[in-house]
C-alpha atoms as a PDB file:
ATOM      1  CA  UNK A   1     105.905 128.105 114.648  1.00  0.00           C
ATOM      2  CA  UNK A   2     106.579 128.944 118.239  1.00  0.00           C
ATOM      3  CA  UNK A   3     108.032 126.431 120.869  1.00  0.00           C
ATOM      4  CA  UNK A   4     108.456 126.463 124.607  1.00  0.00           C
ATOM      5  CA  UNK A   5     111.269 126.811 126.053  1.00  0.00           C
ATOM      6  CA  UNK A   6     111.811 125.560 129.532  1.00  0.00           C
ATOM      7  CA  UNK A   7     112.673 128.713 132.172  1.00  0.00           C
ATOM      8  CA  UNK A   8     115.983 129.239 133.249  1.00  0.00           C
ATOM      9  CA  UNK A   9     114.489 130.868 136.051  1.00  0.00           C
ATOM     10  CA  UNK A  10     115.162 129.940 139.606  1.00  0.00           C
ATOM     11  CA  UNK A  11     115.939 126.760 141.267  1.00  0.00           C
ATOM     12  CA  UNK A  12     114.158 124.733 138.044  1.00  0.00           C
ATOM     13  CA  UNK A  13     116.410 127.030 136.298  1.00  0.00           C
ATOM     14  CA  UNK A  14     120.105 125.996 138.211  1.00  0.00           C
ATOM     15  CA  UNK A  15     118.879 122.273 137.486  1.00  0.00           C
ATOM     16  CA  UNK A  16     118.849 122.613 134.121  1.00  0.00           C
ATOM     17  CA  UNK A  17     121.880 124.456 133.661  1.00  0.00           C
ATOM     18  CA  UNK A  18     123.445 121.837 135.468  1.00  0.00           C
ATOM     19  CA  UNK A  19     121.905 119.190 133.612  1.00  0.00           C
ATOM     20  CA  UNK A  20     123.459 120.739 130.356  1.00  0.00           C
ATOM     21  CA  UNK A  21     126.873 120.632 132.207  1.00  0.00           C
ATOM     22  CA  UNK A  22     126.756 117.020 133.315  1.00  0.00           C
ATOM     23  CA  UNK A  23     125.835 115.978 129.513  1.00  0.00           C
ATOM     24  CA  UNK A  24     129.502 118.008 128.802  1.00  0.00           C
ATOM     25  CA  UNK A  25     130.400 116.359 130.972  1.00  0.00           C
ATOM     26  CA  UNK A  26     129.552 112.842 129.768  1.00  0.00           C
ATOM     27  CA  UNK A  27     130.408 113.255 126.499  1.00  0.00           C
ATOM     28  CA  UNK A  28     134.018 114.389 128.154  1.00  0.00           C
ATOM     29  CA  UNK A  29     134.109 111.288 130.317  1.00  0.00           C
ATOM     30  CA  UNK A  30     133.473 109.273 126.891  1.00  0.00           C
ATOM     31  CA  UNK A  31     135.848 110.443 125.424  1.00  0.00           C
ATOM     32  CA  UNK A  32     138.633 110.645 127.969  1.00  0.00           C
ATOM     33  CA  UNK A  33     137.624 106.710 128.992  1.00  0.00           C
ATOM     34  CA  UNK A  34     137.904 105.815 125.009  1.00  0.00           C
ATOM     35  CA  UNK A  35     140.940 107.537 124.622  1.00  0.00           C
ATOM     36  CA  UNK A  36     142.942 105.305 127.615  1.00  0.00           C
ATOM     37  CA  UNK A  37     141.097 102.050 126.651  1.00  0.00           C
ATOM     38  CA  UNK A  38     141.292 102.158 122.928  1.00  0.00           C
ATOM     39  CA  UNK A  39     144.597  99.606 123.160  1.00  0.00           C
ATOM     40  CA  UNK A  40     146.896 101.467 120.194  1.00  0.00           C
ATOM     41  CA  UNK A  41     147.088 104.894 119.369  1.00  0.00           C
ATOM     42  CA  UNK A  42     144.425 104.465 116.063  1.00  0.00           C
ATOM     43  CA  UNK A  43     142.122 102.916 118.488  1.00  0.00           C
ATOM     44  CA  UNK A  44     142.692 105.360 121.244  1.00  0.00           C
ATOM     45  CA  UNK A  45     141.823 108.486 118.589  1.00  0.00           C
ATOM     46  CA  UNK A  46     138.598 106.116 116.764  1.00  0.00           C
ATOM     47  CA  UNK A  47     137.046 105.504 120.250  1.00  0.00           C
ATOM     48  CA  UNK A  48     137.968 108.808 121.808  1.00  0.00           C
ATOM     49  CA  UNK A  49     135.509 110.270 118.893  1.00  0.00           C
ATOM     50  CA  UNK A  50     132.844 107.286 118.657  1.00  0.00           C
ATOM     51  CA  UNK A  51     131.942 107.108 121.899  1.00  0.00           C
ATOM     52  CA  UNK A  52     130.736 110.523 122.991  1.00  0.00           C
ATOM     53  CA  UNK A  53     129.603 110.731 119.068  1.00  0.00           C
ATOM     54  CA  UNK A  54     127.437 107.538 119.467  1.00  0.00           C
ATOM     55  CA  UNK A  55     125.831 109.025 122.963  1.00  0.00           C
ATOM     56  CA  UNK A  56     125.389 112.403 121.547  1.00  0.00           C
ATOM     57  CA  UNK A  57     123.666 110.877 118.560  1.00  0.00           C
ATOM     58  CA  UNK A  58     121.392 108.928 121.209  1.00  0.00           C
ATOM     59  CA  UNK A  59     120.665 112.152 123.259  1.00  0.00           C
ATOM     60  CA  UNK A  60     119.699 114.044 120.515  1.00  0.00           C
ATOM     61  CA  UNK A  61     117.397 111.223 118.818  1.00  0.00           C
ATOM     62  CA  UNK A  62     115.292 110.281 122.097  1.00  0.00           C
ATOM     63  CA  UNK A  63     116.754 112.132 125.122  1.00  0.00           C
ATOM     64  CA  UNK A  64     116.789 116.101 124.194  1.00  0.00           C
ATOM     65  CA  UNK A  65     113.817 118.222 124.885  1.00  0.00           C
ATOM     66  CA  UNK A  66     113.564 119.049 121.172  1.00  0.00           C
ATOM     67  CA  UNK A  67     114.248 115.186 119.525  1.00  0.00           C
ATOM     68  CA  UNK A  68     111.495 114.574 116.753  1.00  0.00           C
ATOM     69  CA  UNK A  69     111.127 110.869 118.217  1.00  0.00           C
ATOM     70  CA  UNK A  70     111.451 111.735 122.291  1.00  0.00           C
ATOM     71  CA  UNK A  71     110.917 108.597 123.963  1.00  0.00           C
ATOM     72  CA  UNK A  72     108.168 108.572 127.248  1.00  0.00           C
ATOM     73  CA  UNK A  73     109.294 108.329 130.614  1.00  0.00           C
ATOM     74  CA  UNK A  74     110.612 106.140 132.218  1.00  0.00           C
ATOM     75  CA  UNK A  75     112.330 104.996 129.339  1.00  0.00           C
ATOM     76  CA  UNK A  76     114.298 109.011 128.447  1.00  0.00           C
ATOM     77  CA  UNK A  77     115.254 108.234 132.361  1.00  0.00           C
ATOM     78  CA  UNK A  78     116.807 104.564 131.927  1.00  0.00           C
ATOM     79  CA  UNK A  79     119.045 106.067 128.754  1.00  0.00           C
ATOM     80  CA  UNK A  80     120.437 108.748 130.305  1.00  0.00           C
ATOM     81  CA  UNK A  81     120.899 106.655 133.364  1.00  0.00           C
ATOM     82  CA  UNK A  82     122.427 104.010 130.918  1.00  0.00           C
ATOM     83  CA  UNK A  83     124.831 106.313 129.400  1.00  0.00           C
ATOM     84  CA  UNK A  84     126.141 107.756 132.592  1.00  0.00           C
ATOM     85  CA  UNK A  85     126.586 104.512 134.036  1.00  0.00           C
ATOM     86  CA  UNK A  86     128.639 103.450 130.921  1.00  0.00           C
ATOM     87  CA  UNK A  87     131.040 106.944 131.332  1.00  0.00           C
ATOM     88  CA  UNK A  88     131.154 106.262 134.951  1.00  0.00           C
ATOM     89  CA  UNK A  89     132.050 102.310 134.152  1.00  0.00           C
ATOM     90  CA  UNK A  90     134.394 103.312 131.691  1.00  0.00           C
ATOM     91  CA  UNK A  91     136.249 105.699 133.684  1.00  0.00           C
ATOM     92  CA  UNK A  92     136.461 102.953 136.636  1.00  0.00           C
ATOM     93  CA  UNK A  93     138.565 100.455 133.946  1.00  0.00           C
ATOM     94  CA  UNK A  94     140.316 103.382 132.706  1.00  0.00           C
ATOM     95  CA  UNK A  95     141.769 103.673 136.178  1.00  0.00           C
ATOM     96  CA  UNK A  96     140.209 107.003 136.907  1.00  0.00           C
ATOM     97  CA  UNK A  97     138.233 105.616 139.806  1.00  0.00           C
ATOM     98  CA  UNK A  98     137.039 108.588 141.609  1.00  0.00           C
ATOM     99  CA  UNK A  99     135.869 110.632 138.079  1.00  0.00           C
ATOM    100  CA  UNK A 100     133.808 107.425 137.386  1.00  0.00           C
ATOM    101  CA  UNK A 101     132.646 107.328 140.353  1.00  0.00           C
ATOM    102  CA  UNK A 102     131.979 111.499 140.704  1.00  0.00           C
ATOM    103  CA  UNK A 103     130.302 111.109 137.013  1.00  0.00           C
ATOM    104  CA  UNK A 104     128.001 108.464 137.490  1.00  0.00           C
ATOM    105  CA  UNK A 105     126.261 109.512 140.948  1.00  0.00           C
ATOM    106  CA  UNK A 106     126.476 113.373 139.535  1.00  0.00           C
ATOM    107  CA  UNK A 107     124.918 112.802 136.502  1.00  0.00           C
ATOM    108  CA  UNK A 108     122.549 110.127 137.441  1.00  0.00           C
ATOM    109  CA  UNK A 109     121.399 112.644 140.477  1.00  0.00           C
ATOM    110  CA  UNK A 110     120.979 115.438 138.204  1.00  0.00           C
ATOM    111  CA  UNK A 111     118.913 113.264 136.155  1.00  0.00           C
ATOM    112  CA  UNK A 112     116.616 112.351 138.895  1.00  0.00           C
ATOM    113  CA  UNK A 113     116.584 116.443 139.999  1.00  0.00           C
ATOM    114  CA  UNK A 114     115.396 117.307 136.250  1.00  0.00           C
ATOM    115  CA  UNK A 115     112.380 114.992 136.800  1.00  0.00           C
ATOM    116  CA  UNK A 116     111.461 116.100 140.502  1.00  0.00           C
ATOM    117  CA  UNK A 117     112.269 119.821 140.058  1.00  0.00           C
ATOM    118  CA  UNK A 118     113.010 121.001 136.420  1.00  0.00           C
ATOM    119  CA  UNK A 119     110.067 118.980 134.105  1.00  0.00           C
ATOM    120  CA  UNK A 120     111.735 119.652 130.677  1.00  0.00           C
ATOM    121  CA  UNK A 121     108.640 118.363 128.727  1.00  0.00           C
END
């Protein structure tokens, strides 16, 4: 069975690579957000691992290049924008204003670049 792989080649090539860094970095912004808004130390650990668990599980089912069940566009756009937005929100009541803030226009920009620039399928 053979795939394709998107190039790394090139400008397409830097948009992708920092498309795979700003999904670090959301899962890292999950789980720093869940970990200061969990309310008690259980809660702190259980969300710090749920919530970039839940959004990697939701990447991987409908967002990823390779998912089995890849949603269509626009819809693959409105999740990803979703989850960033929810890091980015999350961050904000965490009191990490500027990270939110940082996350959500990166990541949501990056996700715009991958469509214009870097067509992953």
């Amino acid at each position: 069975m053979t795939t394709t792989r998107p190039e790394l080649r090139g400008f397409p090539g830097a948009v992708l690579v920092i498309r795979f860094l700003t999904e670090l970095a959301l899962l890292a912004g999950l789980a720093v957000a869940g970990a200061r808004l969990g309310g008690n130390v259980f809660l702190d650990i259980l969300a710090a691992v749920l919530w970039p668990a839940l959004a990697a599980v939701i990447w991987g089912l409908v967002i990823a290049p390779r998912a089995k069940r890849r949603s269509p566009e626009p819809t693959r756009f409105f999740l990803e924008f979703g989850l960033f937005a929810v890091a980015a929100l999350g961050l904000i009541a965490s009191g990490l204003l500027v990270a939110g803030i940082v996350l959500g226009v990166v990541g949501i920009a990056v996700a715009v670049a991958v469509r214009v620039w870097a067509k992953d399928g």
